[in-house]
Each structure stands twice: as C-alpha cells, then as structure tokens.
C-alpha atoms as a PDB file:
ATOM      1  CA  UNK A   1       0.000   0.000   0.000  1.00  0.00           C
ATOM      2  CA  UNK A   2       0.846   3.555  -0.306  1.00  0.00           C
ATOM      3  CA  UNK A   3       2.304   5.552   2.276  1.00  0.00           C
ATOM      4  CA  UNK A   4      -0.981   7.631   2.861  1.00  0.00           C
ATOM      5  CA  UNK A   5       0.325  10.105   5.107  1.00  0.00           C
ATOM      6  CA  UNK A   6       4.114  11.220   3.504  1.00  0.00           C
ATOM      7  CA  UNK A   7       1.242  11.727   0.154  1.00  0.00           C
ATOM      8  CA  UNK A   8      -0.901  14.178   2.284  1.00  0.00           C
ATOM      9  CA  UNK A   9       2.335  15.752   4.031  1.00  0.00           C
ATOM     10  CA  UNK A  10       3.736  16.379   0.784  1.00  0.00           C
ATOM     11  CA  UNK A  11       0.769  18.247  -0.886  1.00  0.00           C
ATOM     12  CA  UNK A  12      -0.261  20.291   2.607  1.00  0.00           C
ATOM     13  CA  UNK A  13       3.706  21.138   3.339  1.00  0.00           C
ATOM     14  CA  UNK A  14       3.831  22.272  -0.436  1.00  0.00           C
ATOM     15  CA  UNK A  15       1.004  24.034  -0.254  1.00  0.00           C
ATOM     16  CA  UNK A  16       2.254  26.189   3.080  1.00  0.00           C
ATOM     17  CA  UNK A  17       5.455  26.589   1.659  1.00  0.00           C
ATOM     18  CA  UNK A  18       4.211  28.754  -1.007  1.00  0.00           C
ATOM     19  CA  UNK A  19       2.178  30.777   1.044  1.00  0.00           C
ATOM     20  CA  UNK A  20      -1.201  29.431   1.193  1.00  0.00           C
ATOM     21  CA  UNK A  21      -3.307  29.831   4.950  1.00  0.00           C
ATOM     22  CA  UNK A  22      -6.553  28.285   3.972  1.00  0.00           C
ATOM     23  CA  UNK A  23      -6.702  24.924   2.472  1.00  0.00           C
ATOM     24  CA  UNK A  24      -9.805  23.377   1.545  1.00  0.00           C
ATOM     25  CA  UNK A  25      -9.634  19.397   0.688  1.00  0.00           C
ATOM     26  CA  UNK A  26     -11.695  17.357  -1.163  1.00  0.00           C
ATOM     27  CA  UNK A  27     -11.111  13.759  -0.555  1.00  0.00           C
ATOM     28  CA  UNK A  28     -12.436  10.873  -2.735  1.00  0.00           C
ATOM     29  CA  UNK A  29     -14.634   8.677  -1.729  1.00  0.00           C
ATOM     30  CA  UNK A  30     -16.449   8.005   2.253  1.00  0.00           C
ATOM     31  CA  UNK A  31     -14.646   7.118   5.552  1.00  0.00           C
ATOM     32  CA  UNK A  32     -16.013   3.856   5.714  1.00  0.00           C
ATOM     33  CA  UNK A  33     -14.129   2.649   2.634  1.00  0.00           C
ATOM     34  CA  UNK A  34     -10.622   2.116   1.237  1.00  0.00           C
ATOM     35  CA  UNK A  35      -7.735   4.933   2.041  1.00  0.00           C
ATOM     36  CA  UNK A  36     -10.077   7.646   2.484  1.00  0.00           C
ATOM     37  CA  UNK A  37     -10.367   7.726   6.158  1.00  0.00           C
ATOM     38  CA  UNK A  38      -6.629   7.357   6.725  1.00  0.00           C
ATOM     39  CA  UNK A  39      -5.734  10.629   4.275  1.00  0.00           C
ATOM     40  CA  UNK A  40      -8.511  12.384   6.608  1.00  0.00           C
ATOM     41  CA  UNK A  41      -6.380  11.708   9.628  1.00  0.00           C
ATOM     42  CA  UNK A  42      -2.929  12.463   7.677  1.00  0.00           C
ATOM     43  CA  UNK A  43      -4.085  15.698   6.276  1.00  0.00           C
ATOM     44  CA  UNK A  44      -5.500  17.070  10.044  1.00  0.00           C
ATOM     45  CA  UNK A  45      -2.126  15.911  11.218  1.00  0.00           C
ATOM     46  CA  UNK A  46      -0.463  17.798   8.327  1.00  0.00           C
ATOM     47  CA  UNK A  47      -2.409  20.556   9.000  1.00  0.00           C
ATOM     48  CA  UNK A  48      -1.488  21.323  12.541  1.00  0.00           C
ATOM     49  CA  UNK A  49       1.921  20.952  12.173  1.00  0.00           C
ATOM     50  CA  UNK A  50       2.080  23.410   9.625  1.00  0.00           C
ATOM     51  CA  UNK A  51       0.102  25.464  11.861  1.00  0.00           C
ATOM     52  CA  UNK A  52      -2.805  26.036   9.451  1.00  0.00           C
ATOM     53  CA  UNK A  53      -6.455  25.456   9.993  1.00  0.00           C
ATOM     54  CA  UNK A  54      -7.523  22.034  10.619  1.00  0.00           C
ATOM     55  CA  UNK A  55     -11.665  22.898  10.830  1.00  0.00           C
ATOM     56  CA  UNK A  56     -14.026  19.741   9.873  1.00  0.00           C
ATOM     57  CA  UNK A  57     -15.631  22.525   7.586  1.00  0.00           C
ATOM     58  CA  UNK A  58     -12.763  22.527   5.195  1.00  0.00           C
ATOM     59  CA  UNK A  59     -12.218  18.886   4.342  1.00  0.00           C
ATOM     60  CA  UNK A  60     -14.944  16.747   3.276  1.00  0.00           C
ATOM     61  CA  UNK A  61     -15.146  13.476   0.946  1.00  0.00           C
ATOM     62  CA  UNK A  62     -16.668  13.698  -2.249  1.00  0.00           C
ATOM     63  CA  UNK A  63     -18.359   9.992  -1.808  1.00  0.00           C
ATOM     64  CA  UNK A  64     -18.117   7.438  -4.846  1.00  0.00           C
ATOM     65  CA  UNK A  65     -18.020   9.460  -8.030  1.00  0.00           C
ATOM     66  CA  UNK A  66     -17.323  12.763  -9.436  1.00  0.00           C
ATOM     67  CA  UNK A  67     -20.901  14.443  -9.413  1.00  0.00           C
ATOM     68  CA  UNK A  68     -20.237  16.291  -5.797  1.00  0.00           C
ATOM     69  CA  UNK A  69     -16.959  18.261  -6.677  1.00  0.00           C
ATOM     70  CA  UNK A  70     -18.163  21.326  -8.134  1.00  0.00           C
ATOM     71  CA  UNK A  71     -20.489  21.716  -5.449  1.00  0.00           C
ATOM     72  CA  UNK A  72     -18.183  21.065  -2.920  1.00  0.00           C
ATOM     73  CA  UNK A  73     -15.425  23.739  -4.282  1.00  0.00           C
ATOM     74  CA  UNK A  74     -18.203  26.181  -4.193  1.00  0.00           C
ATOM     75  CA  UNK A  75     -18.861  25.579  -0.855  1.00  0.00           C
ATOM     76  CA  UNK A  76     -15.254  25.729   0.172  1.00  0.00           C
ATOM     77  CA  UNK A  77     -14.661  28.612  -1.572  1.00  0.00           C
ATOM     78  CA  UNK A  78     -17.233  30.520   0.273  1.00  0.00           C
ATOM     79  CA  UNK A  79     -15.303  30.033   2.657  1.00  0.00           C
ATOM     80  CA  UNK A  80     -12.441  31.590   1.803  1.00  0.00           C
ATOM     81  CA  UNK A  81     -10.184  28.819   0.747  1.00  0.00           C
ATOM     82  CA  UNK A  82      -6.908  29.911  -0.828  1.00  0.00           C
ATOM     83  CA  UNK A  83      -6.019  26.249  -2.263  1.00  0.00           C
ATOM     84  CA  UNK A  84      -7.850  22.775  -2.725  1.00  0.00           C
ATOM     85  CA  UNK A  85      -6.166  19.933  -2.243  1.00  0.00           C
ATOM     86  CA  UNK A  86      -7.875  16.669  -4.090  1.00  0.00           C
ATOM     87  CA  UNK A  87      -6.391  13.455  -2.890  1.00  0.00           C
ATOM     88  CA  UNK A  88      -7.493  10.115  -4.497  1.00  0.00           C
ATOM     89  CA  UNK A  89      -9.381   9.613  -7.927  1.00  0.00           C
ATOM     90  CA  UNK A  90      -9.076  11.798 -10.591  1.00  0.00           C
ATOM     91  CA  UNK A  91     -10.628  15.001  -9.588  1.00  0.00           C
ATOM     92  CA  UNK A  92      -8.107  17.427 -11.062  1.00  0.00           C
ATOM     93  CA  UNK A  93      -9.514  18.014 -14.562  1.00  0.00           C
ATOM     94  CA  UNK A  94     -12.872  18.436 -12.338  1.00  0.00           C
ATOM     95  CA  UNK A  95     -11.578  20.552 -10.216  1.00  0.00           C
ATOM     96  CA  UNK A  96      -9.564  22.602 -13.106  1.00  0.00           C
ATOM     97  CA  UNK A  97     -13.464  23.204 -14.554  1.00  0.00           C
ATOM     98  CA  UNK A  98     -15.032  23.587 -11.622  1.00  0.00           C
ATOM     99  CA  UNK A  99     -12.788  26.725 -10.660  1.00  0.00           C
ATOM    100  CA  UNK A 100     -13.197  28.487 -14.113  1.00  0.00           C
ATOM    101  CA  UNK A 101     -16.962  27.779 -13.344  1.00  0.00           C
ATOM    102  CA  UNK A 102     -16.852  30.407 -10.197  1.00  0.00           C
ATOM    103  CA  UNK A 103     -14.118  32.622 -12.091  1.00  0.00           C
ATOM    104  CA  UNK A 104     -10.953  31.553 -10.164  1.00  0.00           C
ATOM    105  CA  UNK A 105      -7.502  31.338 -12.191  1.00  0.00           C
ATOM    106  CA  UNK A 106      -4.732  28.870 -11.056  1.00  0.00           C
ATOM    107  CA  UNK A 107      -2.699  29.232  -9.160  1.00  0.00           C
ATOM    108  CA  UNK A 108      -3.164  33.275  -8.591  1.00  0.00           C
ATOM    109  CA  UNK A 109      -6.555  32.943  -7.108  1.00  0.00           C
ATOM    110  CA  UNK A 110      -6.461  29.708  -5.587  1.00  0.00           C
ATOM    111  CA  UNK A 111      -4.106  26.854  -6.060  1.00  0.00           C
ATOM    112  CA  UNK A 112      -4.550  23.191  -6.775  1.00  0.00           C
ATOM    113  CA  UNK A 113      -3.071  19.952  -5.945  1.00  0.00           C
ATOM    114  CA  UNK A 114      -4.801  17.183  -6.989  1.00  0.00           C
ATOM    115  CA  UNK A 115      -3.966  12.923  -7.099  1.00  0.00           C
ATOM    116  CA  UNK A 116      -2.593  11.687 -10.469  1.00  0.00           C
ATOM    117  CA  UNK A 117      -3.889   8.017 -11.272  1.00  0.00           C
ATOM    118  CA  UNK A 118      -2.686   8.399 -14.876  1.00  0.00           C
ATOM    119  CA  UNK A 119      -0.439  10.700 -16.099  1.00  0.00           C
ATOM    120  CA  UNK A 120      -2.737  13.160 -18.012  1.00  0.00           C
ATOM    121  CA  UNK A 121      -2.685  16.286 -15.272  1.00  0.00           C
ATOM    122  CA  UNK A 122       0.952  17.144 -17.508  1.00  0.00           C
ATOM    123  CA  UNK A 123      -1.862  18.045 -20.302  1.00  0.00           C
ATOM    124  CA  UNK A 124      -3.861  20.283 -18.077  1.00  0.00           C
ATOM    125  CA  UNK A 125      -4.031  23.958 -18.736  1.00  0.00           C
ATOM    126  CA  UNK A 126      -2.377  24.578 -16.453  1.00  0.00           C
ATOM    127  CA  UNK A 127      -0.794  21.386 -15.971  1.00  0.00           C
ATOM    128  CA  UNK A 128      -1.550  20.514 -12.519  1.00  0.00           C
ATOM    129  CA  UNK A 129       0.699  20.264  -9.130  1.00  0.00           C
ATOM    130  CA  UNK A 130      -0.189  16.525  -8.363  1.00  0.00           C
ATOM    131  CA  UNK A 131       0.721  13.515  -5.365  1.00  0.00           C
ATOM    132  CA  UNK A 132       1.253  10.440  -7.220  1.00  0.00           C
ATOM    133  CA  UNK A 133       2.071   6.734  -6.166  1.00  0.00           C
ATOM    134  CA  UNK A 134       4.837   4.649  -6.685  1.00  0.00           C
ATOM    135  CA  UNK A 135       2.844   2.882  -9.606  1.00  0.00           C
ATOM    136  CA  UNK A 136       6.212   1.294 -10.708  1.00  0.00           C
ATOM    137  CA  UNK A 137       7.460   0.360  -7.511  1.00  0.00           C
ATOM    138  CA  UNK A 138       4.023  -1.102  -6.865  1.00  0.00           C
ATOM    139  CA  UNK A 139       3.821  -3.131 -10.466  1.00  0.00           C
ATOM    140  CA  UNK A 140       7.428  -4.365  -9.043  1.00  0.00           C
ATOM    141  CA  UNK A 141       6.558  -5.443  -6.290  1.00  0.00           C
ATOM    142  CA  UNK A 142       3.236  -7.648  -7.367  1.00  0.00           C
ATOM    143  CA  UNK A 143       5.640  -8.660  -9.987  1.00  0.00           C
ATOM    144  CA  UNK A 144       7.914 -10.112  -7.204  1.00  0.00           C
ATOM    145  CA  UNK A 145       5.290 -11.594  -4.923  1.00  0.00           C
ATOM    146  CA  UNK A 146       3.765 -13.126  -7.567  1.00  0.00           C
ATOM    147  CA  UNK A 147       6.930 -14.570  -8.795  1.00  0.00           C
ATOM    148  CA  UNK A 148       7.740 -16.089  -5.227  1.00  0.00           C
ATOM    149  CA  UNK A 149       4.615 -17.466  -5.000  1.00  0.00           C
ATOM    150  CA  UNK A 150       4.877 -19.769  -7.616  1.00  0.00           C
ATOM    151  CA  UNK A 151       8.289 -20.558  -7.103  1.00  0.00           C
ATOM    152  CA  UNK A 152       7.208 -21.181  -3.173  1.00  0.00           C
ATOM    153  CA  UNK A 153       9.255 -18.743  -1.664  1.00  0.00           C
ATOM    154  CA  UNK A 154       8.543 -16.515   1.213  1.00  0.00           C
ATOM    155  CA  UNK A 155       6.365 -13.697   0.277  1.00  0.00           C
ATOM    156  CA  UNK A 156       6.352 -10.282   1.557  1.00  0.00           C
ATOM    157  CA  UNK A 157       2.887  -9.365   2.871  1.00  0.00           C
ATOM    158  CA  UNK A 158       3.366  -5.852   3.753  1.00  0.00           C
ATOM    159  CA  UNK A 159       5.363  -3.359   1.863  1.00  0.00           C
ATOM    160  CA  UNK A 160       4.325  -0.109   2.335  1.00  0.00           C
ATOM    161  CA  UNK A 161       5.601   2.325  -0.939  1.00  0.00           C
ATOM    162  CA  UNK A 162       6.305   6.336  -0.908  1.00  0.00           C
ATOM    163  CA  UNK A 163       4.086   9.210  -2.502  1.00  0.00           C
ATOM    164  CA  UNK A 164       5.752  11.794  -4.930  1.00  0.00           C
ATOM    165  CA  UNK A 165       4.837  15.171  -5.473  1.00  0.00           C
ATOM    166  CA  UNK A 166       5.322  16.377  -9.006  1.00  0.00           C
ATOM    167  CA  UNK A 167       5.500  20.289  -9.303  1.00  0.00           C
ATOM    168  CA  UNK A 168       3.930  21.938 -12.088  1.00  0.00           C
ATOM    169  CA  UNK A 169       2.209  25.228 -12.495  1.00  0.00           C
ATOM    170  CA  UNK A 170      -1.055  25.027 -10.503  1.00  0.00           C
ATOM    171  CA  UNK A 171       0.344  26.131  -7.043  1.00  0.00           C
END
C-alpha cells in the first residue's frame, strides 16, 4: 500500500510553503471505505503541524463518483479557501473546470493539488501540481510476490511504498 500520510504531508507542506493559509480538501470517496479515512487523519495531522487550519468545515469526501466536486469547491470557496487539495481519484480536470466555473484562475486565485492516477494532469491547462504513487514500484513489487509465490518462496505481505509530489504550475 501507499504511504498515505508522507502523500498528504507532501501536498499540505507544499502548499504552506508557497504561502497558502486556507486549504480546503476534497477527498475521494467516504470514511467507511478504502484509504479515504486514513488521508482524513494524515491531512489534520499535516495541518497542525504546519500550523494552518484544521476545521471539519474545510475537508470533506466527495463519496463514490465525481458528481459532488463542483459543489463542494463552491462551498469551500465561500469560505475563503486559498487552495484545494484533491487526494485520491481523478478530480483534477474536475476541479480545473469547476474553478473556471466560479471565475478563479490557477494558481493566482487559488491553487490546486490534486492525485494523479494516470499521467494526463501534464496536459492540463495549467498542468496541474499533483501527489502520485509509486505505480512502478508497486507493479514491481506484485511482480515479485507473484513470482515467489509460484516458485514457493517466502512472500512479503506488507510493503508499504512512498508518494511523490510532481511540481507543475497550478500552485
């Protein structure tokens, strides 16, 4: 699995090192499921340490699909947000949209981090600040445990793999 918390660390320590007090964050999907409730914890630890505000009101999960993000930016954005942080899914392109919906530019406005599952927030305009998984240290390690399986070795059942933040233009 994916270190969940160096992932939020990185995005909310980038964030406050260029300046921003107000972070709103989106997170994908509901507490009771998958990673979600685990990057809610990392990102109010995050957001402590860097001494920023760590209010209920300005992180909230988007549930299952996509449908609840522009709502949900509109809502943190009355409320004063200076940058939205999207962990999980794919909710950057969303979020790119829904922030030209309420007249916001990137990064001047408000800035954006947002998860990259595939590779396509380079194409964004702007391309977008993003936290992305080991994805080949993870197809490396199936690869391995796989192999040791069938040759009856001893397989590793916990590896836990690191986040990267890739810097673009959205923050």
């Amino acid at each position: 699995h994916s270190d969940e918390a160096l992932g939020m660390e990185l995005a909310i320590a980038h964030l406050a090192e260029h300046g921003r007090k107000k972070i709103g964050c989106i997170i994908h999907g509901t507490p009771d499921r998958g990673n979600a409730l685990i990057r809610y914890n990392a990102i109010v630890k995050s957001l402590k340490k860097h001494q920023l505000p760590d209010s209920q009101h300005l992180i909230c999960y988007s549930g299952d699909g996509t449908e609840k993000y522009i709502e949900l930016i509109g809502k943190l954005l009355n409320k004063g947000v200076d940058a939205l942080f999207c962990p999980g899914g794919n909710a950057g392109i969303l979020a790119v949209y829904a922030l030209s919906l309420f007249g916001k530019k990137i990064p001047d406005d408000i800035a954006l981090i947002a998860s990259e599952l595939s590779n396509f927030s380079q194409f964004g305009v702007p391309p977008q600040t993003s936290i992305t998984p080991d994805y080949h240290g993870l197809a490396k390690e199936v690869g391995e445990l796989f192999d040791n399986w069938l040759n009856k070795k001893k397989v590793k059942y916990d590896t836990v793999l690191p986040y990267n933040l890739i810097e673009r233009e959205t923050v």
